[in-house]
C-alpha atoms as a PDB file:
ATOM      1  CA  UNK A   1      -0.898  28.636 -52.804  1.00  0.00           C
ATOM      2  CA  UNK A   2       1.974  26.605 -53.855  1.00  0.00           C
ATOM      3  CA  UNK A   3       2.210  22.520 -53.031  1.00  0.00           C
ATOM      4  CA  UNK A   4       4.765  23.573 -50.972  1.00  0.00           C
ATOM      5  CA  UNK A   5       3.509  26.434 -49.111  1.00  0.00           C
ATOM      6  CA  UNK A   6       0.654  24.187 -48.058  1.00  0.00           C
ATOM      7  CA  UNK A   7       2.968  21.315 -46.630  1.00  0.00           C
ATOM      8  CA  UNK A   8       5.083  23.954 -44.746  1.00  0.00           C
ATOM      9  CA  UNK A   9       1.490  26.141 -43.439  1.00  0.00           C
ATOM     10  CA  UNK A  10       0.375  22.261 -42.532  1.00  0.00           C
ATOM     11  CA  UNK A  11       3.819  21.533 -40.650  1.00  0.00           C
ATOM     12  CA  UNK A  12       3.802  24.062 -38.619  1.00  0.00           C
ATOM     13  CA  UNK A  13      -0.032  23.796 -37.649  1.00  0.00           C
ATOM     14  CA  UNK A  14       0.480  20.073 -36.782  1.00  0.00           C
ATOM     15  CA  UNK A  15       3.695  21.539 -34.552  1.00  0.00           C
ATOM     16  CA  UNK A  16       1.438  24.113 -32.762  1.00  0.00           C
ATOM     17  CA  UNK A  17      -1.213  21.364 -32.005  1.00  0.00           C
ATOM     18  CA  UNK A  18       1.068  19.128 -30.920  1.00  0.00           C
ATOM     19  CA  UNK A  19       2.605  21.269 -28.516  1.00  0.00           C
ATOM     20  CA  UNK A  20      -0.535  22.477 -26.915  1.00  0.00           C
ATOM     21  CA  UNK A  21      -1.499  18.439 -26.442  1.00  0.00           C
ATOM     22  CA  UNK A  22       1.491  17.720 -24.747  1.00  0.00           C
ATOM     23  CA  UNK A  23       1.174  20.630 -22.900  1.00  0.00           C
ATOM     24  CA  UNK A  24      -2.271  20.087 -21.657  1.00  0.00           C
ATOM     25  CA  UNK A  25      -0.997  16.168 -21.091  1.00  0.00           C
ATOM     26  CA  UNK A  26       1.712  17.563 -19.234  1.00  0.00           C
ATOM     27  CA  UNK A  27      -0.793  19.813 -16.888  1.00  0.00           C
ATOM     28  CA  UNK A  28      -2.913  17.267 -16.513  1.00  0.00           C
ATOM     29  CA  UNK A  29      -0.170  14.815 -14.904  1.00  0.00           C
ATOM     30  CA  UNK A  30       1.090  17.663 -12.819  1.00  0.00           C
ATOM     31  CA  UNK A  31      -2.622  17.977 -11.315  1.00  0.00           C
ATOM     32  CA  UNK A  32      -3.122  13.898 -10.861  1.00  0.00           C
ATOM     33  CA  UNK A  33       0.555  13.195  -9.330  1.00  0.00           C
ATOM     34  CA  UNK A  34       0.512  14.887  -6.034  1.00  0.00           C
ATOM     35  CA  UNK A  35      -2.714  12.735  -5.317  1.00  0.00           C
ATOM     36  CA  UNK A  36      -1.272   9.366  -6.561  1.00  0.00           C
ATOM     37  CA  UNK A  37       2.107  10.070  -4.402  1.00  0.00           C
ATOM     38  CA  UNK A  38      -0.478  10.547  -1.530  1.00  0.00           C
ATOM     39  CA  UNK A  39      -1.900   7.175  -2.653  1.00  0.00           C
ATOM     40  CA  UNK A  40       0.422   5.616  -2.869  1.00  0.00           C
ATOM     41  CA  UNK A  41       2.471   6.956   0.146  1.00  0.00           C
ATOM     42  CA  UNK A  42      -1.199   5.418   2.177  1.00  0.00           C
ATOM     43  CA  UNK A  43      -2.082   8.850   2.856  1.00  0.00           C
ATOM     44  CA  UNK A  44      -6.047   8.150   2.699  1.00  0.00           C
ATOM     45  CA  UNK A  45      -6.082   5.137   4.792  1.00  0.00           C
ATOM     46  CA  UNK A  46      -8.938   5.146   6.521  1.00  0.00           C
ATOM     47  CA  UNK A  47      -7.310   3.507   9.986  1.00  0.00           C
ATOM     48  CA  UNK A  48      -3.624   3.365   9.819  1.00  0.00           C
ATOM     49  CA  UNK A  49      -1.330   6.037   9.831  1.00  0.00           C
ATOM     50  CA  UNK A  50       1.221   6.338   6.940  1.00  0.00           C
ATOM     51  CA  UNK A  51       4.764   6.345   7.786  1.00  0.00           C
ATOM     52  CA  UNK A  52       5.747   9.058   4.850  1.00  0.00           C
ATOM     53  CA  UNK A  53       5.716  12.416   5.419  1.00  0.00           C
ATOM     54  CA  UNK A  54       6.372  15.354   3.463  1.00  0.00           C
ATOM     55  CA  UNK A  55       6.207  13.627   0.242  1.00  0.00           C
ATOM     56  CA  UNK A  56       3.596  16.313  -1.304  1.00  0.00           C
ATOM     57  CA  UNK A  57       3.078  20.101   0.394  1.00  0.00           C
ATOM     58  CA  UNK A  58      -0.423  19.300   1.330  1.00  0.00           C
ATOM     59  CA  UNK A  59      -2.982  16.482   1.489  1.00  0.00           C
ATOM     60  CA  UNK A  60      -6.956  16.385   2.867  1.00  0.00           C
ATOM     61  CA  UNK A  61      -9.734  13.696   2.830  1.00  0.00           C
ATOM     62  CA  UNK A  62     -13.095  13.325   4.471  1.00  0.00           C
ATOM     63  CA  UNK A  63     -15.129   9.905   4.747  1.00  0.00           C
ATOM     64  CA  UNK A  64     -18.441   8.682   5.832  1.00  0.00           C
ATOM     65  CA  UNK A  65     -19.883   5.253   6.735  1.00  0.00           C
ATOM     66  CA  UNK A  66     -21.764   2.993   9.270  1.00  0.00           C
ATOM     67  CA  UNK A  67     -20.840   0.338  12.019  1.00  0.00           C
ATOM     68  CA  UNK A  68     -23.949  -1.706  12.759  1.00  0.00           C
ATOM     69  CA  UNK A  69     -22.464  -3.307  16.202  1.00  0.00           C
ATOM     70  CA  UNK A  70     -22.092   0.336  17.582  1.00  0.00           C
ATOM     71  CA  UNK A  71     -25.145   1.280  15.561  1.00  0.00           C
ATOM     72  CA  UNK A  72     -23.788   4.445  14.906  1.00  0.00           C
ATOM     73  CA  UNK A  73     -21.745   6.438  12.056  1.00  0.00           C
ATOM     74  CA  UNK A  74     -18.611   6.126  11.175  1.00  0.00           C
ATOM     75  CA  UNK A  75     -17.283  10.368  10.178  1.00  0.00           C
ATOM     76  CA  UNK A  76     -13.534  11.271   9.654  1.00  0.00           C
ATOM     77  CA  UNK A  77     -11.837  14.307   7.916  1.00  0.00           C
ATOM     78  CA  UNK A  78      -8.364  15.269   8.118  1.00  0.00           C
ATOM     79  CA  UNK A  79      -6.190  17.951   6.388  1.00  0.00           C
ATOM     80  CA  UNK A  80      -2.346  17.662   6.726  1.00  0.00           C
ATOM     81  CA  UNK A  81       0.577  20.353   5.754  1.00  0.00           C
ATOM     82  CA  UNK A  82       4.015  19.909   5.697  1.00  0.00           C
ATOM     83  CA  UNK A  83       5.434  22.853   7.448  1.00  0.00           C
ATOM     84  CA  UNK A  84       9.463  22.882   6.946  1.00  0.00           C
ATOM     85  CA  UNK A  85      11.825  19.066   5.520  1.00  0.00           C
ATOM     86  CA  UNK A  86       9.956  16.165   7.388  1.00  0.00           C
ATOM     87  CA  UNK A  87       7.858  17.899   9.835  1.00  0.00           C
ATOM     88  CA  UNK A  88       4.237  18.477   9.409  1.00  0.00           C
ATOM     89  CA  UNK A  89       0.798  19.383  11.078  1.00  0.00           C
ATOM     90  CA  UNK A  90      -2.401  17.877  10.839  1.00  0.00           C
ATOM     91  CA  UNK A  91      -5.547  18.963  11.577  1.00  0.00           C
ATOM     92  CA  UNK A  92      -8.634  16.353  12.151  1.00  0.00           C
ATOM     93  CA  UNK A  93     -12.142  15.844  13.190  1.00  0.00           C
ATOM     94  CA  UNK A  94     -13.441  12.374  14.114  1.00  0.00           C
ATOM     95  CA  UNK A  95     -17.031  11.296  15.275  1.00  0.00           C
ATOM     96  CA  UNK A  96     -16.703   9.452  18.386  1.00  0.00           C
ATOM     97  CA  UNK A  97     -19.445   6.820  18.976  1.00  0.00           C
ATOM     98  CA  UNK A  98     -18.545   6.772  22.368  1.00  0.00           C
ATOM     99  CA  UNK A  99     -19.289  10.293  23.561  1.00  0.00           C
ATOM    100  CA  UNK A 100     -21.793  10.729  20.427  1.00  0.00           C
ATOM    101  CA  UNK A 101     -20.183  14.211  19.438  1.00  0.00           C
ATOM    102  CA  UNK A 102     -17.591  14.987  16.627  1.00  0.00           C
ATOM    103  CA  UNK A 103     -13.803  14.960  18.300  1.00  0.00           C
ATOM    104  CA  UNK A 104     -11.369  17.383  16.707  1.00  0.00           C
ATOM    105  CA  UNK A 105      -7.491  16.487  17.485  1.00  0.00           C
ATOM    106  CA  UNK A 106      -4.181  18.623  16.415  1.00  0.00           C
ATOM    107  CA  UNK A 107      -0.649  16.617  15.972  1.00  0.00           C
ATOM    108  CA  UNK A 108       2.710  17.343  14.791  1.00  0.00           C
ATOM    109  CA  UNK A 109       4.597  14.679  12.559  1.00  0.00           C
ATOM    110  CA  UNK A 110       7.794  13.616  11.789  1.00  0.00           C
ATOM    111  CA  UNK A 111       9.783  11.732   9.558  1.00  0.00           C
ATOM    112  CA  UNK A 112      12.856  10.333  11.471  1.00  0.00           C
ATOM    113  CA  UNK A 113      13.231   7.252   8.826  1.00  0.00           C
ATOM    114  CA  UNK A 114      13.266   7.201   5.175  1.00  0.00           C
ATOM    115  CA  UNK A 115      13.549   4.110   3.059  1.00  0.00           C
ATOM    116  CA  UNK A 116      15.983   5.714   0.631  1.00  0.00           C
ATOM    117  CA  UNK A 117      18.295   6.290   3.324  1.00  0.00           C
ATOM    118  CA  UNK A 118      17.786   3.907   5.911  1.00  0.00           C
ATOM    119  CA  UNK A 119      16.099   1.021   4.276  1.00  0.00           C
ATOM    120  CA  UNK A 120      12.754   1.767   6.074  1.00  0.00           C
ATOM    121  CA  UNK A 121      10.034   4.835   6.449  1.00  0.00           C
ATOM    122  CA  UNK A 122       9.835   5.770  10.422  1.00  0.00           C
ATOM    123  CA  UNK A 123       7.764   8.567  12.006  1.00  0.00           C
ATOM    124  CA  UNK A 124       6.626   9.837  15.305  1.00  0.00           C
ATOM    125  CA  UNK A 125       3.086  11.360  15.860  1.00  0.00           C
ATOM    126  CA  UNK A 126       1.824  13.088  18.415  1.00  0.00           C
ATOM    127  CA  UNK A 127      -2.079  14.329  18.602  1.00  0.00           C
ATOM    128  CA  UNK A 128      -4.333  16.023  21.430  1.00  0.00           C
ATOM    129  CA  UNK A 129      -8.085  14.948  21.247  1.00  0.00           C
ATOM    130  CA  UNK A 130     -10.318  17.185  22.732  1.00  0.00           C
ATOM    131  CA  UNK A 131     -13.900  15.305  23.470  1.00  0.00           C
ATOM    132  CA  UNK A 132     -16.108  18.260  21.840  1.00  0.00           C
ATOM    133  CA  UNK A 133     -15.807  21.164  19.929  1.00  0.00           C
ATOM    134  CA  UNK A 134     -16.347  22.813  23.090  1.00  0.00           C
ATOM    135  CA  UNK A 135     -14.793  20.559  25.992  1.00  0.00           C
ATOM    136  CA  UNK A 136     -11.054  21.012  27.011  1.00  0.00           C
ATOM    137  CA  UNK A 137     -10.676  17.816  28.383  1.00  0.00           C
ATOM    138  CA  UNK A 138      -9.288  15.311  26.217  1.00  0.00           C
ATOM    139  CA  UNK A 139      -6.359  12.662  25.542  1.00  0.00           C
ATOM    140  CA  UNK A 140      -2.744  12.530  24.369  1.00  0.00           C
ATOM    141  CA  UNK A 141      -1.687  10.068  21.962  1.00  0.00           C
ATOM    142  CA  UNK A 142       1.497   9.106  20.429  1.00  0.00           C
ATOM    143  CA  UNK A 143       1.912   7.146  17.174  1.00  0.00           C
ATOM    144  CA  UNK A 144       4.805   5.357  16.306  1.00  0.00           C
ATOM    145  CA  UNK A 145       4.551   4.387  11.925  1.00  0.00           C
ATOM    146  CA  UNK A 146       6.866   1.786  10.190  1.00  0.00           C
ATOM    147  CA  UNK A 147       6.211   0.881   6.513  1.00  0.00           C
ATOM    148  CA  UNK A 148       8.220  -0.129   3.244  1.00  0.00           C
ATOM    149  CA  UNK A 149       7.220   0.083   0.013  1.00  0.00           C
ATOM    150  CA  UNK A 150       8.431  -3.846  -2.075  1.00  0.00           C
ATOM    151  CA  UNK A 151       7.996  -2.260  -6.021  1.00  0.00           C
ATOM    152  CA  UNK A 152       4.370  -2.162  -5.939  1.00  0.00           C
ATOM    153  CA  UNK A 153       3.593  -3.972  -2.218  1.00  0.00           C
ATOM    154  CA  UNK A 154       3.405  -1.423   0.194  1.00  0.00           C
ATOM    155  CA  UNK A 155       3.260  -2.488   4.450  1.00  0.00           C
ATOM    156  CA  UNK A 156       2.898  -0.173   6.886  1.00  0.00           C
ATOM    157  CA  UNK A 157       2.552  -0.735  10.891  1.00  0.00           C
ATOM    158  CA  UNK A 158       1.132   1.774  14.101  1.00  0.00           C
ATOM    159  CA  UNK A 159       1.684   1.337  17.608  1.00  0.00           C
ATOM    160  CA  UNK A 160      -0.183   3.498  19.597  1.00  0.00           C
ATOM    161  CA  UNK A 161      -0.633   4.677  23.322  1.00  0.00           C
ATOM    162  CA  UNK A 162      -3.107   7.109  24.404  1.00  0.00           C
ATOM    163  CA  UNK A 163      -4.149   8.673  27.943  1.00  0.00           C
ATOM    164  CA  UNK A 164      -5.941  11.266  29.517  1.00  0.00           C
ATOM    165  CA  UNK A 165      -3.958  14.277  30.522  1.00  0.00           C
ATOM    166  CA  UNK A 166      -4.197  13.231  34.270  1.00  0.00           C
ATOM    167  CA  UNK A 167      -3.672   9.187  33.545  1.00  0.00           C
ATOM    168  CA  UNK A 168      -6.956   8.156  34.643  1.00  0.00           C
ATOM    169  CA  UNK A 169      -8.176   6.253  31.211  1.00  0.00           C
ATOM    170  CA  UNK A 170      -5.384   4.147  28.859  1.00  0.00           C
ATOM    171  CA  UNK A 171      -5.461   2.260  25.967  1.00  0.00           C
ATOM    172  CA  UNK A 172      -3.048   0.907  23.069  1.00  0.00           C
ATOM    173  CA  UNK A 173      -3.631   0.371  19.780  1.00  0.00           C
ATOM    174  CA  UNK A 174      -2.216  -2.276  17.167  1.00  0.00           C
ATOM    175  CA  UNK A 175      -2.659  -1.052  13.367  1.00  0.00           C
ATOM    176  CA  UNK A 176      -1.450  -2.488  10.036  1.00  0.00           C
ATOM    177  CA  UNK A 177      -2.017  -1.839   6.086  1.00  0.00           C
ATOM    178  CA  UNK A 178      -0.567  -3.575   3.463  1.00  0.00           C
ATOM    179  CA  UNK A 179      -1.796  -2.677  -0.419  1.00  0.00           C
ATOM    180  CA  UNK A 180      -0.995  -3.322  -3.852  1.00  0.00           C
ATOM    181  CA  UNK A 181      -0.451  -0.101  -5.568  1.00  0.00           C
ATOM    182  CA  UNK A 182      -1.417  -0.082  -9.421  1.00  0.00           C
ATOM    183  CA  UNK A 183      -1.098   3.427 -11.553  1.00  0.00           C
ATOM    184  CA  UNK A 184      -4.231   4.320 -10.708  1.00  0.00           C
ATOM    185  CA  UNK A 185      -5.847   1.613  -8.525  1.00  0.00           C
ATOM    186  CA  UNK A 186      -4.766   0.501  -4.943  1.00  0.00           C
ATOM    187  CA  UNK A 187      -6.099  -2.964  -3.144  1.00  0.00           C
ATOM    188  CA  UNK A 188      -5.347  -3.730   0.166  1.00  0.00           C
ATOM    189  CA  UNK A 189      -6.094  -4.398   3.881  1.00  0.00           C
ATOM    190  CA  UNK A 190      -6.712  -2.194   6.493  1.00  0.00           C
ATOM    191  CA  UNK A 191      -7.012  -3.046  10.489  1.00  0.00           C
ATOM    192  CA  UNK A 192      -7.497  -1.637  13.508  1.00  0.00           C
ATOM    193  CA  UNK A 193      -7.263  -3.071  17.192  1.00  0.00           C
ATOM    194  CA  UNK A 194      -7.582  -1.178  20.456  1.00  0.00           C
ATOM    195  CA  UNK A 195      -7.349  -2.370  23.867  1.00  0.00           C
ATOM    196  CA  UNK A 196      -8.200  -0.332  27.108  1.00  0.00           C
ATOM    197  CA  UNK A 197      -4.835  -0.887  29.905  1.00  0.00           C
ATOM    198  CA  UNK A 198      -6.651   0.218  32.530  1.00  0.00           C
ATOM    199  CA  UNK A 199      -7.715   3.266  34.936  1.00  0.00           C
ATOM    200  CA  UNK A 200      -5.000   4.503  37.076  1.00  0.00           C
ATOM    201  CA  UNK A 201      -7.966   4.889  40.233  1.00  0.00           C
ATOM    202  CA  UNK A 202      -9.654   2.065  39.454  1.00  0.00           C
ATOM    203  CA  UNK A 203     -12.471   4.422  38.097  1.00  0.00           C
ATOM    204  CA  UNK A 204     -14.583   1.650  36.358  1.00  0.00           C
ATOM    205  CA  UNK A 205     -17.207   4.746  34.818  1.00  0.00           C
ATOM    206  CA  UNK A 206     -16.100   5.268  31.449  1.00  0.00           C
ATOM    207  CA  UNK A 207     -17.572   5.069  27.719  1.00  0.00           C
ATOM    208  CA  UNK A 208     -14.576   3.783  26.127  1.00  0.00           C
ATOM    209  CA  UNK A 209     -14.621   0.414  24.992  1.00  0.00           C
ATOM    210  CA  UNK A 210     -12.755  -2.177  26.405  1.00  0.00           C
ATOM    211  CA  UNK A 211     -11.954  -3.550  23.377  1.00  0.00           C
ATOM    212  CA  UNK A 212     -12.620  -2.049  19.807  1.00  0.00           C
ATOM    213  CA  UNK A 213     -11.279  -4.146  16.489  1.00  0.00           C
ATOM    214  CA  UNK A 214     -12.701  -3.061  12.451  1.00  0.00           C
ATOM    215  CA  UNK A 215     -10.675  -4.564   9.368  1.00  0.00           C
ATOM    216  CA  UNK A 216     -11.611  -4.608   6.088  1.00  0.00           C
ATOM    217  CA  UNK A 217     -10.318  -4.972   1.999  1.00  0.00           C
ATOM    218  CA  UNK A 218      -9.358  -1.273   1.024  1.00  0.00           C
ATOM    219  CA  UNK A 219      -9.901  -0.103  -2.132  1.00  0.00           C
ATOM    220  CA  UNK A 220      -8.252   3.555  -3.949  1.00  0.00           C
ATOM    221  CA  UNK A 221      -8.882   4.873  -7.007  1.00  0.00           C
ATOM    222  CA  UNK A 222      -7.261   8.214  -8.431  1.00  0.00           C
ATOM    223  CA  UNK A 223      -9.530   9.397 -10.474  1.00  0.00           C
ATOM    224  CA  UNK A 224      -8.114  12.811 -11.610  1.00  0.00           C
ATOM    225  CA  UNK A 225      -7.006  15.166  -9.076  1.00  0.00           C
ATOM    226  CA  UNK A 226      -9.256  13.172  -6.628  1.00  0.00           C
ATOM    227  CA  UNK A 227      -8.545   9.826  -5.153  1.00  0.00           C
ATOM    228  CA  UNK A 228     -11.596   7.923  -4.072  1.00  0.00           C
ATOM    229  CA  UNK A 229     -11.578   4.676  -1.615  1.00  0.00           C
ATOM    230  CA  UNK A 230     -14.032   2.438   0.001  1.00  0.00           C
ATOM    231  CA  UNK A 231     -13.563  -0.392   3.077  1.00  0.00           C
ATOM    232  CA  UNK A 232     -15.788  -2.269   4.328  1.00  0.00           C
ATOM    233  CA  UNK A 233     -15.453  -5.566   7.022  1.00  0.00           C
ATOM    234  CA  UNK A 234     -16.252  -7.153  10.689  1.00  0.00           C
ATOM    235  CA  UNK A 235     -16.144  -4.448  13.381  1.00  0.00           C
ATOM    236  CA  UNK A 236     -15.949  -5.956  17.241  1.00  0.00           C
ATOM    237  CA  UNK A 237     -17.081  -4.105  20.229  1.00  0.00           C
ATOM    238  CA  UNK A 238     -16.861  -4.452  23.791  1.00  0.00           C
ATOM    239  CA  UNK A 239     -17.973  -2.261  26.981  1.00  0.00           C
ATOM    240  CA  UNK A 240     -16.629  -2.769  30.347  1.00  0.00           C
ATOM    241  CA  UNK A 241     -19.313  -5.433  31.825  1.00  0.00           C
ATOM    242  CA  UNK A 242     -21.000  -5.639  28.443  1.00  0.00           C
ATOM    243  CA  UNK A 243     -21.384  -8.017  25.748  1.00  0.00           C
ATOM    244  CA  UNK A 244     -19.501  -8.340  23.078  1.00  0.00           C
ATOM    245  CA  UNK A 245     -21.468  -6.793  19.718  1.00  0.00           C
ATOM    246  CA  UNK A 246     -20.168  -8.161  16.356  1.00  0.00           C
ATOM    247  CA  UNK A 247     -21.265  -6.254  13.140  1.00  0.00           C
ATOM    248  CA  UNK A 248     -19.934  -4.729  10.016  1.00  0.00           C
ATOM    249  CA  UNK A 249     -18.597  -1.737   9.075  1.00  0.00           C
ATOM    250  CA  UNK A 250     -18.228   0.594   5.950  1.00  0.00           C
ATOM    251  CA  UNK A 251     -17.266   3.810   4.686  1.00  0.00           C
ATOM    252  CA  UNK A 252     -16.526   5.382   1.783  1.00  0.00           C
ATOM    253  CA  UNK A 253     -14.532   8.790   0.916  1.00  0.00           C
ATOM    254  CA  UNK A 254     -12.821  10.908  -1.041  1.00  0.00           C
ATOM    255  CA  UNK A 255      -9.011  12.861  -0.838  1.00  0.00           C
ATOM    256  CA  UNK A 256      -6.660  14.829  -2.530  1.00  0.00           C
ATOM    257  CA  UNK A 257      -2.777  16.069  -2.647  1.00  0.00           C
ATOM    258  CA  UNK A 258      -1.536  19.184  -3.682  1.00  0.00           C
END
C-alpha cells in the first residue's frame, strides 16, 4: 500500500471516529439538558414552587429526610407534564406529619408571565389534597409563583392560601428561593413559612400546626440525566396550645427532565 493510500485510508478513519464522538457528545447533551433546564428553571426545589412552566415536556423527583422537632419523616414525590403551551398537570404525594399518612394532591398550572416577554415569570397553581389515599376529604390550595432569573442568580417567590372544602381550617403560606446556578452545580436557599388564619366555627380540634417554618442552604447537582440535591436547616413547630419545638431538618433526593 502506497504512502498515499495509507494517509487517505487514515483520513477517512480519523473522519468516521470523529463523527461518531461528536455524535455520542451530541446524545449525551441532548439526555443531560432537559434536566439542567429543570434545574435551573428550580424545578426540584424541595419547598418552593417554580414560577416556569413548560420549559421541558416532563419532569419527576422524589426525596426523603427527617425533622427532629416533629420527630417524624420528611417524604415528597412529584411528577409534572406539560399538557398543551403553558399549561400543565402535576401529580404528587406528600407525607403529612400531621395526620401520619402519605397525602396525594392533583393541580393544574399555568404560566400567565414569562420573563422574555414581560420582564418577569408568573404562574397560578391550583392543587386538591386529599388526607389519605383513601379519604375524600381534603383542602384546596392556590399558589401564586413570581421569579426572575439575573444571568446566573435566580429568585423566585409563593404566596399561598389553602382551606378545607367547607372553610372550616385556613392557613397561608410565605415561600422564597433564591440560587446560584453553575453548569452543573446550583447553591441556594430555600424557605418555607406557614401560618394557620383561623377556623371559620371556632373549631379549636385540629392537627395542623399553628405555625410551621423549615429553611435551609440548597444544594443541585446534575449529574447526567439525573439531578441530585440536598437541604438541610432549623425547622419550627407549633400546635394550637402547645409549645413551640425547634429542631432541624434534612432531606435529600433525586429528579429528572425529559
Amino acid at each position: 500500500m502506497s504512502m498515499s493510500t495509507k494517509l487517505l485510508v487514515g483520513a477517512v478513519v480519523f473522519t468516521i471516529a470523529a463523527r461518531a464522538q461528536a455524535q455520542d457528545s451530541e446524545e449525551i447533551q441532548q439526555t443531560v439538558r432537559p434536566t439542567a433546564t429543570a434545574a435551573a428553571d428550580g424545578a426540584f426545589l424541595p419547598q418552593t414552587l417554580s414560577a416556569r412552566v413548560g420549559s421541558t415536556q416532563a419532569f419527576a423527583f422524589g426525596s426523603g429526610g427527617y425533622d427532629s422537632s416533629r420527630t417524624g419523616p420528611l417524604v415528597d414525590s412529584a411528577v409534572e407534564v406539560t399538557v398543551w403551551g403553558p399549561l400543565a398537570l402535576r401529580v404528587q404525594a406528600t407525607y403529612s406529619n400531621d395526620t401520619k399518612k402519605m397525602r396525594p394532591s392533583v393541580a393544574g398550572r399555568a404560566q400567565v408571565l414569562r420573563q422574555e416577554k414581560h420582564g418577569i415569570d408568573g404562574s397560578v397553581t391550583v392543587f386538591f389534597k386529599t388526607e389519605g389515599f383513601t379519604e375524600a376529604e381534603g383542602e384546596i390550595e392556590t399558589f401564586a409563583s413570581v421569579g426572575r432569573r439575573f444571568e446566573k442568580l435566580s429568585v423566585v417567590g409563593n404566596l399561598v392560601y389553602g382551606q378545607d372544602p367547607e372553610g372550616n381550617e385556613r392557613d397561608g403560606e410565605l415561600r422564597a428561593a433564591v440560587w446560584h446556578q453553575g453548569r452543573l452545580l446550583a447553591l441556594g436557599l430555600d424557605t418555607r413559612a406557614r401560618f394557620a388564619i383561623g377556623t371559620q366555627h371556632g373549631n379549636a380540634a385540629t392537627t395542623e400546626p399553628t405555625f410551621d417554618f423549615l429553611a435551609g442552604p440548597l444544594a443541585t447537582v446534575v449529574a447526567g440525566p439525573v439531578a441530585l440535591f440536598a437541604e438541610s436547616g432549623p425547622s419550627v413547630f407549633r400546635l394550637s396550645g402547645g409549645p413551640t419545638r425547634a429542631g432541624v431538618a434534612g432531606l435529600a433526593g433525586v429528579g429528572a427532565a425529559f
